[in-house]
N, C-alpha and C. Protein backbone atom coordinates (compact mmCIF):
# COMPACT_ATOMS: atom_id res chain seq x y z
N UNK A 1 81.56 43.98 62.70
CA UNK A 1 80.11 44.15 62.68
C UNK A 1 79.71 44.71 61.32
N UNK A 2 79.80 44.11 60.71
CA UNK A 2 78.67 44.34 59.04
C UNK A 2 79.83 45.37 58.46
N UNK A 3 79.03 46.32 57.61
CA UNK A 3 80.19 47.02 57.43
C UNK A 3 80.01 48.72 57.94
N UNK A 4 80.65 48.87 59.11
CA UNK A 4 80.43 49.34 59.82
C UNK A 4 81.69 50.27 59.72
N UNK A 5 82.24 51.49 60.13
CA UNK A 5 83.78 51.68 60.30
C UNK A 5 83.67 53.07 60.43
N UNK A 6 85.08 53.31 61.45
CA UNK A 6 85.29 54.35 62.31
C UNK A 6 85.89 55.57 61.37
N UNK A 7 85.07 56.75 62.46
CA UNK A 7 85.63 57.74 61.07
C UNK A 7 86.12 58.83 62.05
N UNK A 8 87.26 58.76 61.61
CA UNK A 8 88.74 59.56 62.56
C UNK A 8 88.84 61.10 62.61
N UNK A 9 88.34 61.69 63.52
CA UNK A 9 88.95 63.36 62.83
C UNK A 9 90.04 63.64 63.61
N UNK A 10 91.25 64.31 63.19
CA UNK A 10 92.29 64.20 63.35
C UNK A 10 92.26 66.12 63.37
N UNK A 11 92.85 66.25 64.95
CA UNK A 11 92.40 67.62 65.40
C UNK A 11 93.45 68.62 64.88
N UNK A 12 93.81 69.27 63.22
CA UNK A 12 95.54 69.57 63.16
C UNK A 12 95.36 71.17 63.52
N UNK A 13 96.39 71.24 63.91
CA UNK A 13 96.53 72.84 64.01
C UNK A 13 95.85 73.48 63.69
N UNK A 14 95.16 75.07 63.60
CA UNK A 14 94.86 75.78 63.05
C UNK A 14 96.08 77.28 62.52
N UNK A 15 95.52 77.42 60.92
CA UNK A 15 96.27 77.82 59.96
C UNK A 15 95.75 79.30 59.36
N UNK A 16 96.79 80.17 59.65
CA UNK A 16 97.02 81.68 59.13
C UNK A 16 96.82 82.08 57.81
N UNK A 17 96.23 82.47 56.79
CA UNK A 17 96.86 82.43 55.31
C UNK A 17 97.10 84.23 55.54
N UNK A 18 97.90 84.47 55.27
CA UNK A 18 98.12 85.70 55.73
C UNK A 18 98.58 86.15 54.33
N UNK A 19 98.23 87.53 53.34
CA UNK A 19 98.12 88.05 52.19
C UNK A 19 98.83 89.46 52.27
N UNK A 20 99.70 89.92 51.44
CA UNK A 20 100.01 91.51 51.89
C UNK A 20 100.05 92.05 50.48
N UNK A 21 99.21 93.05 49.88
CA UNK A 21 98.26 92.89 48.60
C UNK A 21 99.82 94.29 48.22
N UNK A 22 100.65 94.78 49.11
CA UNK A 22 101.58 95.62 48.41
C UNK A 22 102.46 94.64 47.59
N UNK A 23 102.70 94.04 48.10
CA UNK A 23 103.90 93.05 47.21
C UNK A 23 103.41 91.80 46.78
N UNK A 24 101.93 91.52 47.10
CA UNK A 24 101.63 90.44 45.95
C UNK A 24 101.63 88.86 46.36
N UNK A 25 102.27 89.00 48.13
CA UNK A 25 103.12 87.91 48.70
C UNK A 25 101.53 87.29 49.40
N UNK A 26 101.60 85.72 49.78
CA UNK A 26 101.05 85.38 50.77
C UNK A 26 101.86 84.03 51.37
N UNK A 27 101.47 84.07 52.71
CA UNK A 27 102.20 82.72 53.14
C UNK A 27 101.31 82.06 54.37
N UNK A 28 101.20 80.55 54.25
CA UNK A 28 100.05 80.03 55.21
C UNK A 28 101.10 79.67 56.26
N UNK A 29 100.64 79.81 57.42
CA UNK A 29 101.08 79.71 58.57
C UNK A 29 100.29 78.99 59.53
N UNK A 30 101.47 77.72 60.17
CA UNK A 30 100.69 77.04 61.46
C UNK A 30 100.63 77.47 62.39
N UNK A 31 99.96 77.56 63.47
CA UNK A 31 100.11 78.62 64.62
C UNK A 31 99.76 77.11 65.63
N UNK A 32 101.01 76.99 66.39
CA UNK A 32 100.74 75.99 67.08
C UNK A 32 100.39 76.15 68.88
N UNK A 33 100.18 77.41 69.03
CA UNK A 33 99.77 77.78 70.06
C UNK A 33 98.05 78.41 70.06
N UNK A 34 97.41 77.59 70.62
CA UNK A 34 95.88 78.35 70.54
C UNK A 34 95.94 79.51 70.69
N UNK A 35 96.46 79.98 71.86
CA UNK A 35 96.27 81.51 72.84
C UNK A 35 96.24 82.02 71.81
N UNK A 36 97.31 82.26 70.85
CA UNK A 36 97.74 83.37 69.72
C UNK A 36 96.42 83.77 69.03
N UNK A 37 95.60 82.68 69.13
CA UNK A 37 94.55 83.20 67.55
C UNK A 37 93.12 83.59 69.23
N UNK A 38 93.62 83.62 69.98
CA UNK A 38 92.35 84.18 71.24
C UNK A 38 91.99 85.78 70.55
N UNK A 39 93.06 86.59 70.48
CA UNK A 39 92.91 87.74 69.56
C UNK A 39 91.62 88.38 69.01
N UNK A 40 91.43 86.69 67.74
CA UNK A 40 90.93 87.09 66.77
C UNK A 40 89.12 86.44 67.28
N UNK A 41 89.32 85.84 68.33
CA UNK A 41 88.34 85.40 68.31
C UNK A 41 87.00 86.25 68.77
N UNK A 42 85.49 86.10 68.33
CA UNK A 42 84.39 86.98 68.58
C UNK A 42 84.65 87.79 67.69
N UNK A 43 85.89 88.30 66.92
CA UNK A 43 85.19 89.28 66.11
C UNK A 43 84.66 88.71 64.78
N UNK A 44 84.18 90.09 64.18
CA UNK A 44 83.74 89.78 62.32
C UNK A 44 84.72 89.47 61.49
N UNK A 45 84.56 89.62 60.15
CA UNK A 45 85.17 89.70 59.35
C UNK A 45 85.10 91.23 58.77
N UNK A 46 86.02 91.82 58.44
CA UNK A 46 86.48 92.91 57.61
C UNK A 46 87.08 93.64 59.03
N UNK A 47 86.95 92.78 60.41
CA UNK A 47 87.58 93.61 61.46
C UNK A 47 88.85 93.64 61.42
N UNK A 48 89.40 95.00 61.51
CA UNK A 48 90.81 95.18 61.55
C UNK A 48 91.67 95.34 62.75
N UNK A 49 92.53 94.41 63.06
CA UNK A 49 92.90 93.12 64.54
C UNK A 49 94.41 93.85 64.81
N UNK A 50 94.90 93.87 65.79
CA UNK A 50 96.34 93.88 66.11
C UNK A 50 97.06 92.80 65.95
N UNK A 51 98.16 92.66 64.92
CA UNK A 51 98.74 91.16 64.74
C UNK A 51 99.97 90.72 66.21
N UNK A 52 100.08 91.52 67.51
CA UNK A 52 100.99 91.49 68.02
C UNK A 52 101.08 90.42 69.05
N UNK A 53 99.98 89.44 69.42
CA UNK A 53 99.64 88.33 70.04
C UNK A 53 100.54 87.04 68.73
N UNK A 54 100.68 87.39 67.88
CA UNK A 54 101.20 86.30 67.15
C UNK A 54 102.83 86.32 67.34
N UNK A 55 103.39 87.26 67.53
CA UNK A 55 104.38 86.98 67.63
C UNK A 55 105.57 88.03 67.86
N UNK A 56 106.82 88.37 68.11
CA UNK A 56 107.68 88.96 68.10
C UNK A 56 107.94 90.23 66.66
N UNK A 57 108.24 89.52 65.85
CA UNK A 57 108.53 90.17 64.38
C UNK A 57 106.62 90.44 63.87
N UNK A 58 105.87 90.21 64.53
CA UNK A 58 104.10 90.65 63.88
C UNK A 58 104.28 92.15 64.63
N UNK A 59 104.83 92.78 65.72
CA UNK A 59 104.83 94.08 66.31
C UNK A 59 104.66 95.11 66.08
N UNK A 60 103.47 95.83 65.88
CA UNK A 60 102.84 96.22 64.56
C UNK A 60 102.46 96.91 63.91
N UNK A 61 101.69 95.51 63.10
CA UNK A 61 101.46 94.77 62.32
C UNK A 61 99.75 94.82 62.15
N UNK A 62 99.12 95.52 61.70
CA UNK A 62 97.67 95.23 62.20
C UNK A 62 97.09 94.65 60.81
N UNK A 63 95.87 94.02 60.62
CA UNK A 63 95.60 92.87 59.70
C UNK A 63 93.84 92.91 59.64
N UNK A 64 93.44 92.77 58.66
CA UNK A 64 92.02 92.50 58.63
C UNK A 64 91.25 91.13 58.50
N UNK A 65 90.72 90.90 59.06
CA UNK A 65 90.17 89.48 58.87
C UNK A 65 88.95 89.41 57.40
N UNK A 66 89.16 88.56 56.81
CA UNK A 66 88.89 88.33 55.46
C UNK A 66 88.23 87.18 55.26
N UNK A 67 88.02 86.53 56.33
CA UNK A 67 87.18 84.96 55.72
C UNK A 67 87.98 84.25 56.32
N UNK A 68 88.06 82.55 56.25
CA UNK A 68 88.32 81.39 56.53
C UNK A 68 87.50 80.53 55.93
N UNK A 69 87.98 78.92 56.57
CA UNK A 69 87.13 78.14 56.40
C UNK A 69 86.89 77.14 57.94
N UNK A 70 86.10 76.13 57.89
CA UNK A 70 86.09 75.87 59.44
C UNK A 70 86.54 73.91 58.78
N UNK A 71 86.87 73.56 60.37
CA UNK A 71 87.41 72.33 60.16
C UNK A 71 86.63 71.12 59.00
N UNK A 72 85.45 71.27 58.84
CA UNK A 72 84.49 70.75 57.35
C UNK A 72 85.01 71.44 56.62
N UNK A 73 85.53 72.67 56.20
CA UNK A 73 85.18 73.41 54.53
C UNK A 73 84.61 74.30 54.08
N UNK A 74 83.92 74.64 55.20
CA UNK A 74 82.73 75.34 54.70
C UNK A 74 83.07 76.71 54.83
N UNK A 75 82.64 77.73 54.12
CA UNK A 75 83.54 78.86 53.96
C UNK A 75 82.72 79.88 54.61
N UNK A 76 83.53 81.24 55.45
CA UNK A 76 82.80 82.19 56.32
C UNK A 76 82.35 83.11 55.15
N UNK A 77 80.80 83.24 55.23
CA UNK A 77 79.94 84.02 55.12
C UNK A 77 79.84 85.71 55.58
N UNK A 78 80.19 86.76 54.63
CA UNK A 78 79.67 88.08 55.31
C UNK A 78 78.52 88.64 54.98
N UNK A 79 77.94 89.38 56.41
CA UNK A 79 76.60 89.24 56.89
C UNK A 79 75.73 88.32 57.54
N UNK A 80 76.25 86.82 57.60
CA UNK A 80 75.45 86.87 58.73
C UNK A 80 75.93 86.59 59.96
N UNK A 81 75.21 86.76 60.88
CA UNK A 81 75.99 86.98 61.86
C UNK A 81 76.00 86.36 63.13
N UNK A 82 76.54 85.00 62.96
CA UNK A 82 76.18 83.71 63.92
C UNK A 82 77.96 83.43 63.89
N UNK A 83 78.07 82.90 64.77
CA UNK A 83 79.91 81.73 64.46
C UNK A 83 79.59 80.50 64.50
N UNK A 84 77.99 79.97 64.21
CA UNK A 84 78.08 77.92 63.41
C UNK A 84 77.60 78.28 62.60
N UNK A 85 76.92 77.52 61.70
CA UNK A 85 76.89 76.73 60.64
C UNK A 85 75.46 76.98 60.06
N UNK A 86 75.18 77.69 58.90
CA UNK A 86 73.63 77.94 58.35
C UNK A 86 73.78 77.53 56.80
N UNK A 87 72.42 77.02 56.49
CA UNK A 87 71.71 76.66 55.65
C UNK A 87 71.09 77.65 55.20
N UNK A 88 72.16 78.61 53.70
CA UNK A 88 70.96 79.61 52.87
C UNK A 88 71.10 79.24 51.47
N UNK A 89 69.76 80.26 51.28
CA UNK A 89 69.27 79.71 49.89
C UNK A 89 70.26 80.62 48.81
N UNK A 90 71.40 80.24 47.99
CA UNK A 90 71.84 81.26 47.72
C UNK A 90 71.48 81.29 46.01
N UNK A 91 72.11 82.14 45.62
CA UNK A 91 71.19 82.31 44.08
C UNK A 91 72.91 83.37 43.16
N UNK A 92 72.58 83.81 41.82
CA UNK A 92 74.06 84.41 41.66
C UNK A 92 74.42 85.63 42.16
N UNK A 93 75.11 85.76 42.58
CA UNK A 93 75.97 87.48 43.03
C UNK A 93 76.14 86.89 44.49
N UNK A 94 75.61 85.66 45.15
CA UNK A 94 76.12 86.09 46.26
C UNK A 94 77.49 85.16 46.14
N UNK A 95 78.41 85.49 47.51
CA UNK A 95 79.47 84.74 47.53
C UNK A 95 79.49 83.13 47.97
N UNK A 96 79.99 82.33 48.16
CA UNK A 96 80.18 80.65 48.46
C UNK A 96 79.35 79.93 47.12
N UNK A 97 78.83 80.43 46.08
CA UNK A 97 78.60 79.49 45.17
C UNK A 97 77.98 80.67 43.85
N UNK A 98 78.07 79.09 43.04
CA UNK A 98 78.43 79.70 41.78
C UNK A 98 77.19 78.83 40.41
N UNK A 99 76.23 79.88 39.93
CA UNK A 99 74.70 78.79 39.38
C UNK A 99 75.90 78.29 38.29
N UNK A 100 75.23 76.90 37.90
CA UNK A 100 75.35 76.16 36.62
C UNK A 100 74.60 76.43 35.77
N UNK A 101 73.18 77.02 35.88
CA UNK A 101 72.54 77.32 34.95
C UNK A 101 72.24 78.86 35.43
N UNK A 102 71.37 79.51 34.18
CA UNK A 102 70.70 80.54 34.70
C UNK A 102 69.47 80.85 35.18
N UNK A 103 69.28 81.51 36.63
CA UNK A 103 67.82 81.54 37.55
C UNK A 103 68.25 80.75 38.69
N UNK A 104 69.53 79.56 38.47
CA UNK A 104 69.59 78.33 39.64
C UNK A 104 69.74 78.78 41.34
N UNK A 105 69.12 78.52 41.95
CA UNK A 105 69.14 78.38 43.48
C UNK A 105 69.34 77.18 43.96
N UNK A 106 70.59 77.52 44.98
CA UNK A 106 70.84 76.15 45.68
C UNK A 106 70.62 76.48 47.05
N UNK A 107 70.73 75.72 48.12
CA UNK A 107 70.59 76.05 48.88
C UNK A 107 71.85 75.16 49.85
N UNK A 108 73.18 76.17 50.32
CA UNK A 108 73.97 75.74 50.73
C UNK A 108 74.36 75.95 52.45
N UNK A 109 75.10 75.09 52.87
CA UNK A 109 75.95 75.49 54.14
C UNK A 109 76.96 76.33 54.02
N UNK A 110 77.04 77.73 55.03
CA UNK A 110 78.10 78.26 55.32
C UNK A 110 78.20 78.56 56.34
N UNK A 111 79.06 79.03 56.74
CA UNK A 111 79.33 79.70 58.44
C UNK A 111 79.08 81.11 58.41
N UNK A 112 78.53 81.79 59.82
CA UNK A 112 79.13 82.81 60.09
C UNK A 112 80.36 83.50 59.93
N UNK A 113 79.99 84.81 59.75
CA UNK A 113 80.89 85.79 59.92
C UNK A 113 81.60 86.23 61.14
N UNK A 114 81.82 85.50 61.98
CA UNK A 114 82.49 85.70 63.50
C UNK A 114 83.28 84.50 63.78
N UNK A 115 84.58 84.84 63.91
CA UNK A 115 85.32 84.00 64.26
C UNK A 115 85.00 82.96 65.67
N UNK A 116 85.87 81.88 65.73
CA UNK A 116 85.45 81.19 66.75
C UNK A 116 87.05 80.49 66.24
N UNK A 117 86.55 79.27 67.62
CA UNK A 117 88.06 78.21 67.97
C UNK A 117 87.63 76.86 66.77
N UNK A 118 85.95 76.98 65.97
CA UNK A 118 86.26 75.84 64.69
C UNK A 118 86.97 76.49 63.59
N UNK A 119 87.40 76.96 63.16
CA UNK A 119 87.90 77.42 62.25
C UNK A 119 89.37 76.52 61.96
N UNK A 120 89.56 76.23 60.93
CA UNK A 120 90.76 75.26 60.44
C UNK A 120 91.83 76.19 59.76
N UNK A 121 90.96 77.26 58.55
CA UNK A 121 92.09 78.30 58.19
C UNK A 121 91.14 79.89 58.57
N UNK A 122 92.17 80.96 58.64
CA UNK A 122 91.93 82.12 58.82
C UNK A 122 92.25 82.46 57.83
N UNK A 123 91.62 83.71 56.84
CA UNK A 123 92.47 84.68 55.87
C UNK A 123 92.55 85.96 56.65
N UNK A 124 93.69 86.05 56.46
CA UNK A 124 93.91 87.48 56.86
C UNK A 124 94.77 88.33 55.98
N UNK A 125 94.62 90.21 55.89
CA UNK A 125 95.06 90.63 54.76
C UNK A 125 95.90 91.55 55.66
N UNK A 126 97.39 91.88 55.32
CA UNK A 126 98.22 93.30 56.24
C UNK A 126 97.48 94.20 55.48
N UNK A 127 96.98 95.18 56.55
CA UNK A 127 96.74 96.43 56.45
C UNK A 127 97.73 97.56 56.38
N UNK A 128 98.86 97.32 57.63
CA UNK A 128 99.42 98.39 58.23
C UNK A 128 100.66 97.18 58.39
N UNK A 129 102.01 97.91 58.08
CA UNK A 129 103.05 97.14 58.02
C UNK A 129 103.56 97.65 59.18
N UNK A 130 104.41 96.56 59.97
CA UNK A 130 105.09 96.69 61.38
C UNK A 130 106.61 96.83 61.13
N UNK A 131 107.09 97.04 61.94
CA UNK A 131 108.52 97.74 62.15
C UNK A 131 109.82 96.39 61.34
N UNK A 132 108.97 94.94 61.40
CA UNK A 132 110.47 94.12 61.10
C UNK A 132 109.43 93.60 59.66
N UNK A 133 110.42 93.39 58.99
CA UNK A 133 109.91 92.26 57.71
C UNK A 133 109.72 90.75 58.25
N UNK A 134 108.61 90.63 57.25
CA UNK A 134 108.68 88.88 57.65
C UNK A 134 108.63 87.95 56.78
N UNK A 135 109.57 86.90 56.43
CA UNK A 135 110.31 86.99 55.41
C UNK A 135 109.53 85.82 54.37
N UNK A 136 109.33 85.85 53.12
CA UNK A 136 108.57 85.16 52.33
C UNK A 136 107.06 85.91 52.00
N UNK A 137 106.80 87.16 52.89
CA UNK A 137 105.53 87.43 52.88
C UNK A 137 105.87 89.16 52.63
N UNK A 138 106.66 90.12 53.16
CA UNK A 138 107.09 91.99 52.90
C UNK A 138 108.11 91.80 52.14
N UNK A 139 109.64 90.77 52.14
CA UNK A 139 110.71 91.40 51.71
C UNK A 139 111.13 91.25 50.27
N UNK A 140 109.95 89.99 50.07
CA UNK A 140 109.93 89.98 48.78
C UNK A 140 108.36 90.64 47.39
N UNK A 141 108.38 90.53 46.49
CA UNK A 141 107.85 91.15 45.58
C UNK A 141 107.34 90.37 44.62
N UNK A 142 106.07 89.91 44.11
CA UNK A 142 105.47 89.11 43.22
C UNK A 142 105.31 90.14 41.67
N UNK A 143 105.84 89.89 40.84
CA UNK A 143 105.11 91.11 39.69
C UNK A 143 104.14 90.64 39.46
N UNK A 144 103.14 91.52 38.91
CA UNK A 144 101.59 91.26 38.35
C UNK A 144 101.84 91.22 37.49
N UNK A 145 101.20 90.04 36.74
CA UNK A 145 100.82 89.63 35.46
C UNK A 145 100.44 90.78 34.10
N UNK A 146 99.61 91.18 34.76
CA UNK A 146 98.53 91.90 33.48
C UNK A 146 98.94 93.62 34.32
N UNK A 147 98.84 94.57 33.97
CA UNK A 147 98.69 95.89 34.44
C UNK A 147 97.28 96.46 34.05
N UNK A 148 96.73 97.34 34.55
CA UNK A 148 95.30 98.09 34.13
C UNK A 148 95.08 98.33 32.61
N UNK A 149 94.05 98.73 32.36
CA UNK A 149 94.08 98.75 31.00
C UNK A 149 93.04 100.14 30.64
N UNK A 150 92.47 100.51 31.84
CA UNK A 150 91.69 101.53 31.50
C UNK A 150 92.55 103.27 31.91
N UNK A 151 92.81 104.11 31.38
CA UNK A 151 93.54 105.32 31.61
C UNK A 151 93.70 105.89 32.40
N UNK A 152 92.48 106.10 33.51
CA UNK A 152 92.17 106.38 34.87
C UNK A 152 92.96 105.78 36.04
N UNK A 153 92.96 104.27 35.62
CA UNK A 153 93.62 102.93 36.42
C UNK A 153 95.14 103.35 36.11
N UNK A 154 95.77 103.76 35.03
CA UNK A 154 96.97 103.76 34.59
C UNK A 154 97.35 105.03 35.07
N UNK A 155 96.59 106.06 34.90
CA UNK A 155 96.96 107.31 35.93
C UNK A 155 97.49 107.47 37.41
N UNK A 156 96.20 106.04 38.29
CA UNK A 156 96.41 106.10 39.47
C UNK A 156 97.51 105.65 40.27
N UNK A 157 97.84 104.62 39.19
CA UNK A 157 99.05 103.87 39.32
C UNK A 157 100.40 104.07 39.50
N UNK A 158 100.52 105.09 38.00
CA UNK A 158 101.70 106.08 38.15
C UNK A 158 101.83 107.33 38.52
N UNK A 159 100.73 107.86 39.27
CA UNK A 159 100.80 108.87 39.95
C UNK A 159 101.25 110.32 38.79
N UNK A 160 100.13 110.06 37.32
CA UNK A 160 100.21 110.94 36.43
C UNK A 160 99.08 111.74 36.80
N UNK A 161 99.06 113.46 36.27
CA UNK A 161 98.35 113.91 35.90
C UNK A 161 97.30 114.28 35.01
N UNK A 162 96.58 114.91 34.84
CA UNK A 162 95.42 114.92 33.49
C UNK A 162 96.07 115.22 32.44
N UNK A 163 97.03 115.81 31.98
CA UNK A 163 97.48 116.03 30.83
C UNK A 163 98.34 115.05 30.30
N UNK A 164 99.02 114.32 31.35
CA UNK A 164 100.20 113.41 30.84
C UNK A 164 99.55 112.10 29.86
N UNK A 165 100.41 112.05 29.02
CA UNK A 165 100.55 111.20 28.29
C UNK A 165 100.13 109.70 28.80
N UNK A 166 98.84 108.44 28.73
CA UNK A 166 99.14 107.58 29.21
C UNK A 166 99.36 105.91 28.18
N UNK A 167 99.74 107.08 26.90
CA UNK A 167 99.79 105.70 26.54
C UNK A 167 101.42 104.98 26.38
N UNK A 168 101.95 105.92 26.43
CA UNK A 168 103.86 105.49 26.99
C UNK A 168 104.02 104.55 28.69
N UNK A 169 102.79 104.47 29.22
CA UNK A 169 102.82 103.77 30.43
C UNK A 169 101.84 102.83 30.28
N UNK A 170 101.71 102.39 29.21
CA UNK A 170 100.81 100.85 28.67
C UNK A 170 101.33 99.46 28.98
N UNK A 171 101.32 99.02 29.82
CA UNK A 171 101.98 97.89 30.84
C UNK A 171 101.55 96.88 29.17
N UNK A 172 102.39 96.81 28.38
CA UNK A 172 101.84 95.55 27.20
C UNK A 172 102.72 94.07 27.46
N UNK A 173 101.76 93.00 27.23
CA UNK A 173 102.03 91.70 27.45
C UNK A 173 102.48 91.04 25.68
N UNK A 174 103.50 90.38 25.55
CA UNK A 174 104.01 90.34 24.77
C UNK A 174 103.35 89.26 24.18
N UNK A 175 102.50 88.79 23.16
CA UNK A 175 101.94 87.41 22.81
C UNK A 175 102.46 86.40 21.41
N UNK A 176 102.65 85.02 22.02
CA UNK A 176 103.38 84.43 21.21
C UNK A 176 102.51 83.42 20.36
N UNK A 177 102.64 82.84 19.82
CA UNK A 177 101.47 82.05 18.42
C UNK A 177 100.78 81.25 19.16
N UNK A 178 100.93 80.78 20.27
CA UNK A 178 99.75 79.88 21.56
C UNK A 178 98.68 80.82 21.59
N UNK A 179 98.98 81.99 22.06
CA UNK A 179 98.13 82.73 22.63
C UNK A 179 96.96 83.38 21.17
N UNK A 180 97.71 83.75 20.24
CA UNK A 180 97.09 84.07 19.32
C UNK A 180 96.01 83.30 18.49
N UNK A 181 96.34 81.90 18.74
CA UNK A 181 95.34 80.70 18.42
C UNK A 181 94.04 80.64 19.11
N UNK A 182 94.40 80.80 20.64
CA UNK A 182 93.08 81.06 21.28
C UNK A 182 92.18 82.35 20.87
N UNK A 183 92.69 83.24 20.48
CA UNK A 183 91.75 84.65 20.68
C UNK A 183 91.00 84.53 19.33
């Protein structure tokens, strides 16, 4: 019939991205059992959840909810406070978009801030570490790139006092003739 044609949504799992900001680690996770993510469902975002419905080694484990996205794309919104789908006018500073020019207002789709069963990915961040490691995400260690750069930041870090010395704890990045071309 003319050109006409079927458009398939294909129902896949819903997916964990789970972040643990001590070691730098994150790892996305399929959760192929609905029940597990019942948990999380009805609350907000920045709510801080018991991870122990997920699993054996999550025992806990407690976690904050941080955003998602829902089976479209569309990314959870904090503040408002619906679990479908709104049309705001957003402008710069807020989060889900970004002006091309300056003054620009667009006016985009995002979701609520309350979880629900559309959701395709979850972010979630460990708060509170549980009794077993889980592996790819606590037992290992990401180094950071860059270290602080302001004295205060470098204090807090190494757990110096006001008098100590902070420029012997100057995390410096070593730069090679690439880098020096750009600056």
């Amino acid at each position: 019939i003319g050109n006409s044609f079927i458009l398939t949504c294909h129902d896949s799992s819903p997916q964990l991205n789970i972040s643990f900001p001590a070691t730098g680690c994150q790892k996305l996770i399929e959760v192929d059992d609905e029940r597990k993510l019942r948990t999380f469902y009805e609350k907000r975002m920045a709510t801080e959840v018991a991870a122990d419905p997920l699993g054996d080694e999550w025992k806990g484990y407690v976690v904050r909810i941080s955003g998602g996205n829902d089976k479209q794309g569309f990314p959870m919104k904090q503040g408002v406070l619906t679990h479908g789908r709104v049309r705001l006018l957003l402008s710069k500073g807020h989060s889900c978009y970004r002006p091309r020019r300056t003054g620009e207002r667009k006016r985009k789709s995002v979701r609520g801030c309350i979880v629900d069963a559309n959701l395709s990915v979850l972010n979630l961040v460990i708060v509170k570490k549980g009794e077993k490691d889980i592996p790819g995400l606590t037992d290992s260690t990401v180094p950071r790139r860059l270290g602080p750069k302001r004295a205060s930041k470098i204090r807090k870090l190494f757990n110096l006092a006001k008098e100590d010395d902070v420029r012997q704890y100057v995390v410096r990045r070593p730069l090679t003739k690439e880098d020096t071309a750009q600056l």
